[in-house]
PDB file of N, CA and C in Angstrom:
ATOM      1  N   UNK A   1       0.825  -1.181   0.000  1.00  0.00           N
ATOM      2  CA  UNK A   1       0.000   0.000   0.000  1.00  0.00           C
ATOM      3  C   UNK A   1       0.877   1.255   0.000  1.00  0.00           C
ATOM      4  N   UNK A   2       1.683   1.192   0.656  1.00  0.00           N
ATOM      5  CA  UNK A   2       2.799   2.495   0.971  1.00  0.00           C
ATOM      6  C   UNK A   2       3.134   2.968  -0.774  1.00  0.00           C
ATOM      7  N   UNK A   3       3.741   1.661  -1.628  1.00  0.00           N
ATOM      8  CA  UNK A   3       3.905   1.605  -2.732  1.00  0.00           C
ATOM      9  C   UNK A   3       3.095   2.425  -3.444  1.00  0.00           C
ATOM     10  N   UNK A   4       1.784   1.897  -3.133  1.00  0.00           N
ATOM     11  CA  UNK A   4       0.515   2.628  -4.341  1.00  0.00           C
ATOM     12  C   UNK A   4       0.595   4.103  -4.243  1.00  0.00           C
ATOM     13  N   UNK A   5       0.769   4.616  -3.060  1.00  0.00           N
ATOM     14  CA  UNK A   5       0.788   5.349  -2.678  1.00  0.00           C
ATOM     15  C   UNK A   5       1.824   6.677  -2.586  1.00  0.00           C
ATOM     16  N   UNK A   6       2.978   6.110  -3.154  1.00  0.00           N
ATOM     17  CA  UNK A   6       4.753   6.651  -3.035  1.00  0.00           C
ATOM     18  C   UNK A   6       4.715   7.400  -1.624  1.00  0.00           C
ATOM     19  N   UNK A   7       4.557   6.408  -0.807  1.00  0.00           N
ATOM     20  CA  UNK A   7       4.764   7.293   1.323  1.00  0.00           C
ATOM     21  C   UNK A   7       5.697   6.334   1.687  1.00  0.00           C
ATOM     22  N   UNK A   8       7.233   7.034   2.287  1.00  0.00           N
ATOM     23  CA  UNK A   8       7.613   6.093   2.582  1.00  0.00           C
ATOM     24  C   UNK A   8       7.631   5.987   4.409  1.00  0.00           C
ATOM     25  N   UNK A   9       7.109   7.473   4.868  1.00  0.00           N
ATOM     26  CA  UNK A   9       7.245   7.183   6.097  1.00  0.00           C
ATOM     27  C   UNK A   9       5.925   8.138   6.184  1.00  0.00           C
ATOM     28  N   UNK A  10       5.288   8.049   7.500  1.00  0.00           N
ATOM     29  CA  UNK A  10       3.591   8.162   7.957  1.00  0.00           C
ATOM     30  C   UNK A  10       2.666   7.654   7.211  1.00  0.00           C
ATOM     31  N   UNK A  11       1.753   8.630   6.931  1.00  0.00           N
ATOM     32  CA  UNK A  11       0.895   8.108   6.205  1.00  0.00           C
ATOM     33  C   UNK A  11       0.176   8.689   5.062  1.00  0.00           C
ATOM     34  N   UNK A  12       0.799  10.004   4.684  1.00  0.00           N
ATOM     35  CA  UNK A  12       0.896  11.005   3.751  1.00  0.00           C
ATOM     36  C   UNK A  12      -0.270  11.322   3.578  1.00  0.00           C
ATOM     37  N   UNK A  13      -1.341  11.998   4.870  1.00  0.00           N
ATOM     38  CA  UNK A  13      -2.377  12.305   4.764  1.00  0.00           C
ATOM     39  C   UNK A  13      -3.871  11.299   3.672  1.00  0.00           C
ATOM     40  N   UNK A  14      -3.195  10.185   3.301  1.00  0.00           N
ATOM     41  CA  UNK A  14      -4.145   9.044   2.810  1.00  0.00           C
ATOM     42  C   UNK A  14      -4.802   8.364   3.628  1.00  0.00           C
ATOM     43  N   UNK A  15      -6.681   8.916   4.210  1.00  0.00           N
ATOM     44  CA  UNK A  15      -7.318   8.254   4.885  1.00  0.00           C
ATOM     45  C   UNK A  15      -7.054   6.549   4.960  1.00  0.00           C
ATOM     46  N   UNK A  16      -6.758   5.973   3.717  1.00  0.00           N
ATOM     47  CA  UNK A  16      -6.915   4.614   3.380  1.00  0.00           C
ATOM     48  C   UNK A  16      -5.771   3.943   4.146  1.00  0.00           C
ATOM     49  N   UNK A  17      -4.413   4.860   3.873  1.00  0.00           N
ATOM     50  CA  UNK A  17      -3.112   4.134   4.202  1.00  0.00           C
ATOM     51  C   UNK A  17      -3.319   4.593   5.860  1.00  0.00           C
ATOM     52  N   UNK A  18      -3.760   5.314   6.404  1.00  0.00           N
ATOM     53  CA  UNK A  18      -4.156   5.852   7.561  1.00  0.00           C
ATOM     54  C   UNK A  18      -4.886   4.515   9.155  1.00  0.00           C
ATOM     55  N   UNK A  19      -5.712   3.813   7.980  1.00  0.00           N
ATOM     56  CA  UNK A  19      -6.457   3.010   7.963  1.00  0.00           C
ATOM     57  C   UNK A  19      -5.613   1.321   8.338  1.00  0.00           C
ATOM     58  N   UNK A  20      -4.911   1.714   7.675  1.00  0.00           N
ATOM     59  CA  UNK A  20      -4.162   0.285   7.783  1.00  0.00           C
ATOM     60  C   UNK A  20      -2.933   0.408   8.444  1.00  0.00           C
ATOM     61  N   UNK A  21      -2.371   1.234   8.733  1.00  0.00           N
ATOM     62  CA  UNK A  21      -1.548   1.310   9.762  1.00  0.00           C
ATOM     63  C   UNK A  21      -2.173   1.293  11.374  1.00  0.00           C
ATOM     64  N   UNK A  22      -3.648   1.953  11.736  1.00  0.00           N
ATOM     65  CA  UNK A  22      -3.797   1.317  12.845  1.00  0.00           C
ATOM     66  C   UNK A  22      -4.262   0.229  12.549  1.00  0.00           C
ATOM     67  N   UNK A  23      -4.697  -0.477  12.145  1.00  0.00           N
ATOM     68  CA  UNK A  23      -4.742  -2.008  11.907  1.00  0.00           C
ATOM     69  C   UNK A  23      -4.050  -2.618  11.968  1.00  0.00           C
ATOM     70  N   UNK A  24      -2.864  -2.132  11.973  1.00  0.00           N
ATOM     71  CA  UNK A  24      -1.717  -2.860  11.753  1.00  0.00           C
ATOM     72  C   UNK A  24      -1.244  -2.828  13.654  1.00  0.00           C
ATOM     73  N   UNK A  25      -1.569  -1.516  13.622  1.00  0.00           N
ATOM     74  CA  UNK A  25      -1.107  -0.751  15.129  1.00  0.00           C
ATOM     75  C   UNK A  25      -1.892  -1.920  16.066  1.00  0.00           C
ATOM     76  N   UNK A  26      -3.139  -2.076  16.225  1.00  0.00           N
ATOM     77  CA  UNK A  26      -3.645  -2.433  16.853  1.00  0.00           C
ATOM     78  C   UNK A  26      -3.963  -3.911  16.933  1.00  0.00           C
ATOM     79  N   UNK A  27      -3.014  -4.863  16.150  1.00  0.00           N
ATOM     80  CA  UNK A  27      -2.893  -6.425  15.972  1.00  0.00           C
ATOM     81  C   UNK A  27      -1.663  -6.674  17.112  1.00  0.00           C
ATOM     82  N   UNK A  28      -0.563  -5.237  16.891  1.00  0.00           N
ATOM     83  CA  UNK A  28       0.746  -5.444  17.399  1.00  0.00           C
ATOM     84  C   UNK A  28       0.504  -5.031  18.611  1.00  0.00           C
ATOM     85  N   UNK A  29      -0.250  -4.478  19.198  1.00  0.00           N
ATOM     86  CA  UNK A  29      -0.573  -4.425  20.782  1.00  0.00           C
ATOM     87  C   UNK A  29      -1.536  -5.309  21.369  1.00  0.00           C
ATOM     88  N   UNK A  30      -2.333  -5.820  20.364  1.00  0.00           N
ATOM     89  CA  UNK A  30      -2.673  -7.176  21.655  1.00  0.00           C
ATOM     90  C   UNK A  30      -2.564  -8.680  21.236  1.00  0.00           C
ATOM     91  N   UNK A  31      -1.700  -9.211  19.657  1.00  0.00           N
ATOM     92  CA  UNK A  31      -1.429  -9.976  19.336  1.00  0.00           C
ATOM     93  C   UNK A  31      -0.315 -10.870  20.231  1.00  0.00           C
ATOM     94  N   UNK A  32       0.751  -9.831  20.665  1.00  0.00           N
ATOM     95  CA  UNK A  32       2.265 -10.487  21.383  1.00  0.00           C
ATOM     96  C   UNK A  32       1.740 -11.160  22.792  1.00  0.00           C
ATOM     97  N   UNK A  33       1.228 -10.547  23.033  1.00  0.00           N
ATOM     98  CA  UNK A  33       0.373 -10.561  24.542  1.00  0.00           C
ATOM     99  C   UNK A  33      -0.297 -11.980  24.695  1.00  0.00           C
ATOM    100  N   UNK A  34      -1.174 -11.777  23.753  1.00  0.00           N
ATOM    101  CA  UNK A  34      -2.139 -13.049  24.001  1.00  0.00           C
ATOM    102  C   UNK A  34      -1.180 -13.997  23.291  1.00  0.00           C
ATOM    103  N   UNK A  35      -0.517 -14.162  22.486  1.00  0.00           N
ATOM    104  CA  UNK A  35       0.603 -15.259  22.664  1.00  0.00           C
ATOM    105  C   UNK A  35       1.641 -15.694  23.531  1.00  0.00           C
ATOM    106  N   UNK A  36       1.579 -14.980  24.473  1.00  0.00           N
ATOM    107  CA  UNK A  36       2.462 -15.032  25.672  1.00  0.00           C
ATOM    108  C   UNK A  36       1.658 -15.607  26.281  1.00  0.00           C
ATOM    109  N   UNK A  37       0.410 -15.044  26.464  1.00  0.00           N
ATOM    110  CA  UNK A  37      -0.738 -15.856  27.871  1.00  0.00           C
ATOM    111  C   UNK A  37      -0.691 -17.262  27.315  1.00  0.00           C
ATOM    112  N   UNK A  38      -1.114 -17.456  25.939  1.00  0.00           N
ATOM    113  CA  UNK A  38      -1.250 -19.112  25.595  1.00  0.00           C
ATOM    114  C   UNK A  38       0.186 -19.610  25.766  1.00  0.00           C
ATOM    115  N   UNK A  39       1.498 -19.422  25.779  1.00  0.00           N
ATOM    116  CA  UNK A  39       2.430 -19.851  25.957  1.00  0.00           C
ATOM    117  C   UNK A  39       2.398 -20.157  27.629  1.00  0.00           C
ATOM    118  N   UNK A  40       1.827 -19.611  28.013  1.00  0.00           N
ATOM    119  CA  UNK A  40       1.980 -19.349  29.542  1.00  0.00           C
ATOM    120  C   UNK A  40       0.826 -21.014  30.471  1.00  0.00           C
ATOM    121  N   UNK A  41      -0.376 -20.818  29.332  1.00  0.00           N
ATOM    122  CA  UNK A  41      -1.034 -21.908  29.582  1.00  0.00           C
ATOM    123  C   UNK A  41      -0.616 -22.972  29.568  1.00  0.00           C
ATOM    124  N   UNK A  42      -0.039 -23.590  28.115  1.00  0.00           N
ATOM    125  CA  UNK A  42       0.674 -24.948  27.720  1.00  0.00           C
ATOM    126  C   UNK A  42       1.538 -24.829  28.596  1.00  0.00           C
ATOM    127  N   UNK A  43       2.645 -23.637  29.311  1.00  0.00           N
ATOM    128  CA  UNK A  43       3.407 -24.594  30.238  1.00  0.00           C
ATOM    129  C   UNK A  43       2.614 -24.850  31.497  1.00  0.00           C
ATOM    130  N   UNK A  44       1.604 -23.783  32.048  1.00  0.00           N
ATOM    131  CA  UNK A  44       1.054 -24.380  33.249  1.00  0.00           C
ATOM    132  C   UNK A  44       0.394 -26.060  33.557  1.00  0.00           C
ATOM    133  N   UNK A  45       0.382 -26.614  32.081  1.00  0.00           N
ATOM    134  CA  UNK A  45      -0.574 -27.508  32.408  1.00  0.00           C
ATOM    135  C   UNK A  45      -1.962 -27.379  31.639  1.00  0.00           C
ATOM    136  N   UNK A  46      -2.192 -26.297  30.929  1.00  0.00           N
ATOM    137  CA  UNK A  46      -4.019 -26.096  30.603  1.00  0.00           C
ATOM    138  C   UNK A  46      -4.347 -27.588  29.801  1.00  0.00           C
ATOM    139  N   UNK A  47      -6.002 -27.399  29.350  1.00  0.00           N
ATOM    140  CA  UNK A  47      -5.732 -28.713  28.589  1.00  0.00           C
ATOM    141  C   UNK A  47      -5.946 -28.617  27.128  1.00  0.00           C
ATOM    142  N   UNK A  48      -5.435 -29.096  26.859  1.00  0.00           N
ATOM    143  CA  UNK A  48      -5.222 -28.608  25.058  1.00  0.00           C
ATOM    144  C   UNK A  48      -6.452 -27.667  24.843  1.00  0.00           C
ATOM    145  N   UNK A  49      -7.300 -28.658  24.767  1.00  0.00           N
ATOM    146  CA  UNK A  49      -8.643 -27.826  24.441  1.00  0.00           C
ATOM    147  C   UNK A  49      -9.093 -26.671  24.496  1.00  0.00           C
ATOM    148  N   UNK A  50      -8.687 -26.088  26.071  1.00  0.00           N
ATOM    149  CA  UNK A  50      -8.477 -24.383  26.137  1.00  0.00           C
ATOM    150  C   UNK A  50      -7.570 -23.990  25.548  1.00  0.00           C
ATOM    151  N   UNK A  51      -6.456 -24.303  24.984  1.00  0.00           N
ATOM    152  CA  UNK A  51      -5.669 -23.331  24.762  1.00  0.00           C
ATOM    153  C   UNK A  51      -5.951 -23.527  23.062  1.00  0.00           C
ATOM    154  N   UNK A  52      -6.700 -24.548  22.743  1.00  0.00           N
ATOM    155  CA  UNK A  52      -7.279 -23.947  21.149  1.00  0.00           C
ATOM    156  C   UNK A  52      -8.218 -23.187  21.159  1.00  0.00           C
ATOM    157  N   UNK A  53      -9.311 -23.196  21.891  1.00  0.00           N
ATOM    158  CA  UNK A  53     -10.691 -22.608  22.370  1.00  0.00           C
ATOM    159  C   UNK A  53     -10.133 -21.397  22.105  1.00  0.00           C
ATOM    160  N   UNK A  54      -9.240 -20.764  23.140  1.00  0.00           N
ATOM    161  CA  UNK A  54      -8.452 -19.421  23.014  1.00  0.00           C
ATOM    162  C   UNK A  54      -8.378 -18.749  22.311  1.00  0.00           C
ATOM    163  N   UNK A  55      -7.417 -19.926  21.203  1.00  0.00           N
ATOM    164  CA  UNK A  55      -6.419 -19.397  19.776  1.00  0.00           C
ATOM    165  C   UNK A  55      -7.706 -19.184  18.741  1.00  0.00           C
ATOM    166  N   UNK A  56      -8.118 -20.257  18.872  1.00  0.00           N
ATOM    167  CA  UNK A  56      -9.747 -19.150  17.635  1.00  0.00           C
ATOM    168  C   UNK A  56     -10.418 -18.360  18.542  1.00  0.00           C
ATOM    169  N   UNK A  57     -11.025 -18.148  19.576  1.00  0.00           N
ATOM    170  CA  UNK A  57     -11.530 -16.656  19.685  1.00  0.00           C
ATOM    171  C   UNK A  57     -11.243 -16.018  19.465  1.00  0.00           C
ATOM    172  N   UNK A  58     -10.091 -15.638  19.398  1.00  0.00           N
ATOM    173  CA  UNK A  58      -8.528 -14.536  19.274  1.00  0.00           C
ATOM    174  C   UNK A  58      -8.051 -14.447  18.006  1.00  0.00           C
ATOM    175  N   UNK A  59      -8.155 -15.634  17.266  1.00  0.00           N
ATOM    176  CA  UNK A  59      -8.110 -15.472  15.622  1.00  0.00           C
ATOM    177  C   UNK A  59      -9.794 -14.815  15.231  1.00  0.00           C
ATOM    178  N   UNK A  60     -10.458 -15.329  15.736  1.00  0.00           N
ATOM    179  CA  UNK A  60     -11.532 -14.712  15.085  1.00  0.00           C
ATOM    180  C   UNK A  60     -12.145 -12.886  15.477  1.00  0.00           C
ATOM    181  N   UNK A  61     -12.013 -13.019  16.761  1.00  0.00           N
ATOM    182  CA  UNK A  61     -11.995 -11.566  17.444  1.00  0.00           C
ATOM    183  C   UNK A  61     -10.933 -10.388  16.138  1.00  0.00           C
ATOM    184  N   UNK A  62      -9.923 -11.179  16.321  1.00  0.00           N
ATOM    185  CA  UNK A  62      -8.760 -10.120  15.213  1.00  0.00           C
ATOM    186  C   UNK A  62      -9.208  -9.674  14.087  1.00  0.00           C
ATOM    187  N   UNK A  63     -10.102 -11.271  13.420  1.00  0.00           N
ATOM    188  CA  UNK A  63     -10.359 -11.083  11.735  1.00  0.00           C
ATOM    189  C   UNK A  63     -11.894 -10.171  11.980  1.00  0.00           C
ATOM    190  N   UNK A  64     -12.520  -9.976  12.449  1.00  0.00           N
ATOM    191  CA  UNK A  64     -13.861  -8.884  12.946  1.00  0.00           C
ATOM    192  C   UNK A  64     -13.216  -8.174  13.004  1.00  0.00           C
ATOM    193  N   UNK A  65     -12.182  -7.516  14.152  1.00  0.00           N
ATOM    194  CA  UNK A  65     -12.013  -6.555  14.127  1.00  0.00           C
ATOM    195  C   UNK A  65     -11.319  -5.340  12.602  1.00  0.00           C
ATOM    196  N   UNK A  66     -10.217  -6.108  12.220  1.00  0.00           N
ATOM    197  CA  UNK A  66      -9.506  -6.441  11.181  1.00  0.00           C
ATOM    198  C   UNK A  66     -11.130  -5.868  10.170  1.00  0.00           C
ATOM    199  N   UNK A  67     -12.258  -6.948   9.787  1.00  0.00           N
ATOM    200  CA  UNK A  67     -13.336  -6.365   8.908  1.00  0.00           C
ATOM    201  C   UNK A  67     -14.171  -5.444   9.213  1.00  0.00           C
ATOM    202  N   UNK A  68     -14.175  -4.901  10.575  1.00  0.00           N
ATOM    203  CA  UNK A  68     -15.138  -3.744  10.665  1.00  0.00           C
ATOM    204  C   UNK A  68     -14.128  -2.633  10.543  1.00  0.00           C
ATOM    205  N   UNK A  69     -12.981  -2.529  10.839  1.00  0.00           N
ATOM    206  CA  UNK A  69     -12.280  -1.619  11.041  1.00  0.00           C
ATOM    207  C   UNK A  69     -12.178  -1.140   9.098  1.00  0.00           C
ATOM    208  N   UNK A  70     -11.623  -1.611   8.526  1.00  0.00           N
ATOM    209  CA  UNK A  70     -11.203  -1.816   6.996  1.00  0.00           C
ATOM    210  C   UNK A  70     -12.675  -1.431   6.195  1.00  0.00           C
ATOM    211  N   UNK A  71     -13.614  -1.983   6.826  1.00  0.00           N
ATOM    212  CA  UNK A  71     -14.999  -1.108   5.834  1.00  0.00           C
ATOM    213  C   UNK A  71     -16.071  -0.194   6.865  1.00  0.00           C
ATOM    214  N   UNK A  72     -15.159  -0.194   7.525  1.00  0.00           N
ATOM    215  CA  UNK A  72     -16.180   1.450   8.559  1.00  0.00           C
ATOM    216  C   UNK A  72     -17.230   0.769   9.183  1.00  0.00           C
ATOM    217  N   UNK A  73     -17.434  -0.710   9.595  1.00  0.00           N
ATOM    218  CA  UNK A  73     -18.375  -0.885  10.429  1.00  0.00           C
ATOM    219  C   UNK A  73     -18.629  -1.372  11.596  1.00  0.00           C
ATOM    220  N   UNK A  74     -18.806  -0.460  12.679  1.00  0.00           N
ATOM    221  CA  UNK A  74     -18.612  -0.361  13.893  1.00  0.00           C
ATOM    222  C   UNK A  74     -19.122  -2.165  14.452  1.00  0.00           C
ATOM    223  N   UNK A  75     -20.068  -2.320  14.219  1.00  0.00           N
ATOM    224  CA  UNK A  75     -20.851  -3.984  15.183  1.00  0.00           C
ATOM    225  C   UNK A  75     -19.519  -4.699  14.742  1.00  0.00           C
ATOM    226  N   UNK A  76     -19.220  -4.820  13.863  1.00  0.00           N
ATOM    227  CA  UNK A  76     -17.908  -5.585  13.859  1.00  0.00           C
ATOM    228  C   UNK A  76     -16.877  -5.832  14.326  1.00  0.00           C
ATOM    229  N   UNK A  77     -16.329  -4.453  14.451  1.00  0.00           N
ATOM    230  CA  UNK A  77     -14.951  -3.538  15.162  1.00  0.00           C
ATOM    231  C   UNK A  77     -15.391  -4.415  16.517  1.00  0.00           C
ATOM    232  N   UNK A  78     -16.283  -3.370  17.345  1.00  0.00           N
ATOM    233  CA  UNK A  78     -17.177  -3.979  18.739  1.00  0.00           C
ATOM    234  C   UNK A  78     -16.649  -5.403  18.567  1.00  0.00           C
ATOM    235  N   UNK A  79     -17.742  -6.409  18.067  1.00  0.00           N
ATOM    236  CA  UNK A  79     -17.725  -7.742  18.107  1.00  0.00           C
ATOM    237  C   UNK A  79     -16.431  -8.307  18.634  1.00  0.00           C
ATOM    238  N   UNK A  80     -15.370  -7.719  17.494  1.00  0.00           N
ATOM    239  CA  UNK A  80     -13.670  -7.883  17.134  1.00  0.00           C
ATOM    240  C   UNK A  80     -13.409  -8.133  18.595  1.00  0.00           C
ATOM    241  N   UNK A  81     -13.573  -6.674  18.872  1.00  0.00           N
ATOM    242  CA  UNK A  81     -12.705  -6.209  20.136  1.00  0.00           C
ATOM    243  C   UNK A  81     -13.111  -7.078  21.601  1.00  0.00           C
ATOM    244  N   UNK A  82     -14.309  -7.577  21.421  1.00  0.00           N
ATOM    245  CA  UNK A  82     -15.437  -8.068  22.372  1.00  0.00           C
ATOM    246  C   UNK A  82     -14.585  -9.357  22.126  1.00  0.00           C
ATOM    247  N   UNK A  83     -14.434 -10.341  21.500  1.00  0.00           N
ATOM    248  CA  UNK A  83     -14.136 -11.199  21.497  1.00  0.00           C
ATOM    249  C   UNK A  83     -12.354 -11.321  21.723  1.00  0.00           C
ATOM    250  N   UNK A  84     -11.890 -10.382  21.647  1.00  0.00           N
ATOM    251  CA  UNK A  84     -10.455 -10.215  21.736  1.00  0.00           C
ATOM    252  C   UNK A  84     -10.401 -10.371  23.192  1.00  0.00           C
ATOM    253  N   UNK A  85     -11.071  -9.350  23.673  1.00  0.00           N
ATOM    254  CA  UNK A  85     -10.928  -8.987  25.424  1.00  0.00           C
ATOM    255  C   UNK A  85     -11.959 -10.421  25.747  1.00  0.00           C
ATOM    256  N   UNK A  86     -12.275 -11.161  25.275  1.00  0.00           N
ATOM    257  CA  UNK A  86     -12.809 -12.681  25.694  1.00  0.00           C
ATOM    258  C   UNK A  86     -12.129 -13.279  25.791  1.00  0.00           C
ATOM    259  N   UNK A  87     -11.122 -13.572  25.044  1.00  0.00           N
ATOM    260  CA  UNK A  87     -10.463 -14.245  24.818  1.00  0.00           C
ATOM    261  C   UNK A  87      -8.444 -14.115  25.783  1.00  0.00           C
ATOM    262  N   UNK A  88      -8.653 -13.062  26.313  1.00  0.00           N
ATOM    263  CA  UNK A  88      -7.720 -12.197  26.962  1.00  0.00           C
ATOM    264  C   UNK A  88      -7.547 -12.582  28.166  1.00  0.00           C
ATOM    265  N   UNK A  89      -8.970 -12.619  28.402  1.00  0.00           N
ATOM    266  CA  UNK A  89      -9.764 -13.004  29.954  1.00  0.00           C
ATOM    267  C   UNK A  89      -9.799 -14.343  30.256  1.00  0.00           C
ATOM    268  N   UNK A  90     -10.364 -15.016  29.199  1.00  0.00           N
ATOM    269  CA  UNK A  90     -10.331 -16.466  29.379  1.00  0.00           C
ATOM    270  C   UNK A  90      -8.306 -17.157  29.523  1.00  0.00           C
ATOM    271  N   UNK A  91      -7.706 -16.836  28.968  1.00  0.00           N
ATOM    272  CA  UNK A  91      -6.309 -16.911  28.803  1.00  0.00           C
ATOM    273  C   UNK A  91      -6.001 -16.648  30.510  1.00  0.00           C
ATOM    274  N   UNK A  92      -5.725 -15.396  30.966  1.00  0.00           N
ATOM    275  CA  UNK A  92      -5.914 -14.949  32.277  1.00  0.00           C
ATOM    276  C   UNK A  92      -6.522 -15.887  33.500  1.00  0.00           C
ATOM    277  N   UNK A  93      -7.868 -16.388  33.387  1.00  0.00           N
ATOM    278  CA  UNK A  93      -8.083 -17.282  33.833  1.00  0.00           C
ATOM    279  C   UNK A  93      -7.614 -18.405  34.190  1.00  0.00           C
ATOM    280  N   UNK A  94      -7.584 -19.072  32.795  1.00  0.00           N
ATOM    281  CA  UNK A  94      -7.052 -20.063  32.758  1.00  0.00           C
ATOM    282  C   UNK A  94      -5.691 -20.141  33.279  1.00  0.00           C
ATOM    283  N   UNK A  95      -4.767 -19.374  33.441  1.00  0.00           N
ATOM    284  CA  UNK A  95      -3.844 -19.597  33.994  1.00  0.00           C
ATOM    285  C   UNK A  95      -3.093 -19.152  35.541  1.00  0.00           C
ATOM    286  N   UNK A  96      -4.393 -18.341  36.506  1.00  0.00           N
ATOM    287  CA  UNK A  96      -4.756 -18.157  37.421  1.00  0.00           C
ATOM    288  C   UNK A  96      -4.835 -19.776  38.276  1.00  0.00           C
ATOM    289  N   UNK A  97      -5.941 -20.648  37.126  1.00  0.00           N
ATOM    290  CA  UNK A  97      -6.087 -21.541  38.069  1.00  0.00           C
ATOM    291  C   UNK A  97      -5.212 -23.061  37.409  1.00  0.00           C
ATOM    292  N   UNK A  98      -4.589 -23.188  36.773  1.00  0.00           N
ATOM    293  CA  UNK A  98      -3.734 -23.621  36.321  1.00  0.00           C
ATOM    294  C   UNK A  98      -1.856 -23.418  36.701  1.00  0.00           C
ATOM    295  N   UNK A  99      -1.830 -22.441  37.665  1.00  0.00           N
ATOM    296  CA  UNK A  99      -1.051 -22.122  37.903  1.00  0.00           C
ATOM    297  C   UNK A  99      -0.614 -23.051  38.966  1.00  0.00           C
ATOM    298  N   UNK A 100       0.452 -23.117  38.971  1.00  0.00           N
ATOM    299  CA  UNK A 100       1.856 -24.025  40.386  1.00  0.00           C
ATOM    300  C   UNK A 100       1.375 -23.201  41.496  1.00  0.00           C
ATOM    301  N   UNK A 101       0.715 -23.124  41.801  1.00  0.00           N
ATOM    302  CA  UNK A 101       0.690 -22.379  43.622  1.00  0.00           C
ATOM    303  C   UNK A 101       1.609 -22.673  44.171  1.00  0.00           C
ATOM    304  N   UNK A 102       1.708 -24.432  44.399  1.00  0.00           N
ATOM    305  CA  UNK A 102       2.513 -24.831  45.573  1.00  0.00           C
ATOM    306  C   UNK A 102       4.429 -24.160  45.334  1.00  0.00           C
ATOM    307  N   UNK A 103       4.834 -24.259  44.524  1.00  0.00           N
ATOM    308  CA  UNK A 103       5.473 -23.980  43.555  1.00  0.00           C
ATOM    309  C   UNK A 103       5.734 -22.562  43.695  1.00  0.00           C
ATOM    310  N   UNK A 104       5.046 -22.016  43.655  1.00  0.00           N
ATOM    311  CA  UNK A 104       5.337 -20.102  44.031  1.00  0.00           C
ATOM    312  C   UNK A 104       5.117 -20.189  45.386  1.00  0.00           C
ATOM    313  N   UNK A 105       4.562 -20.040  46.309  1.00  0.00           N
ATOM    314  CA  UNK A 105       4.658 -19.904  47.544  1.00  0.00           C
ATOM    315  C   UNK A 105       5.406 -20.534  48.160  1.00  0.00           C
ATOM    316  N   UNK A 106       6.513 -21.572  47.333  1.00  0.00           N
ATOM    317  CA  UNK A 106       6.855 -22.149  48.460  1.00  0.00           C
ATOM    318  C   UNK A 106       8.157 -21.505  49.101  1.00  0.00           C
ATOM    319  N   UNK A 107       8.999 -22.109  50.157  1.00  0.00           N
ATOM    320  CA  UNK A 107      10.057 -21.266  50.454  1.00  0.00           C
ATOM    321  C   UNK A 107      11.310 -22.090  50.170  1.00  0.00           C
ATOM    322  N   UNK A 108      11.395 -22.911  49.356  1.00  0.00           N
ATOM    323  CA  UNK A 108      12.618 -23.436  48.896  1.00  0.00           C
ATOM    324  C   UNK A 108      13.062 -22.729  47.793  1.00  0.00           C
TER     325      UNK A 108
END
């Protein structure tokens, strides 16, 4: 897009290219994250099952958000984001109670 566009740095006042840089912006702030939490699960122990359950809410939350954002329509964006922060939470969870207690508290 930068290409179509000859921008090689911001976004050269092009609503469109404007557009896809927070899209871009906003995969890279909660993409790393929630791959850390699912990394965080598989070692606690989760059971497979959640930690796929996860990985598609979170793939799918992205690709909503990703399509409302890209054609201006908000229930989507929402949905996206709704299912992102579902999926954030559930991760969180899951590794709250999946977690080594004995293991952290202990004093060895």
């Amino acid at each position: 897009m930068r290409l179509q566009y000859r921008v090689a740095y911001g976004d050269g006042g092009f609503s469109e290219l404007q557009s896809a840089i927070r899209i871009h912006g906003n995969a890279v702030e909660y993409i790393p994250i929630a791959i850390v939490l699912m990394l965080f699960m598989e070692m606690n122990g989760a059971e497979t099952w959640m930690v796929h359950i996860c990985g598609i809410v979170l793939l799918a939350g992205r690709l909503m958000h990703y399509y409302g954002f890209h054609h201006r329509l908000f229930r989507w964006r929402r949905s996206g984001m709704s299912a992102t922060w579902c999926a954030l939470l559930l991760m969180v969870l899951a590794n709250l109670w999946y977690m080594p207690w004995e293991l952290v508290f202990s004093l060895r």
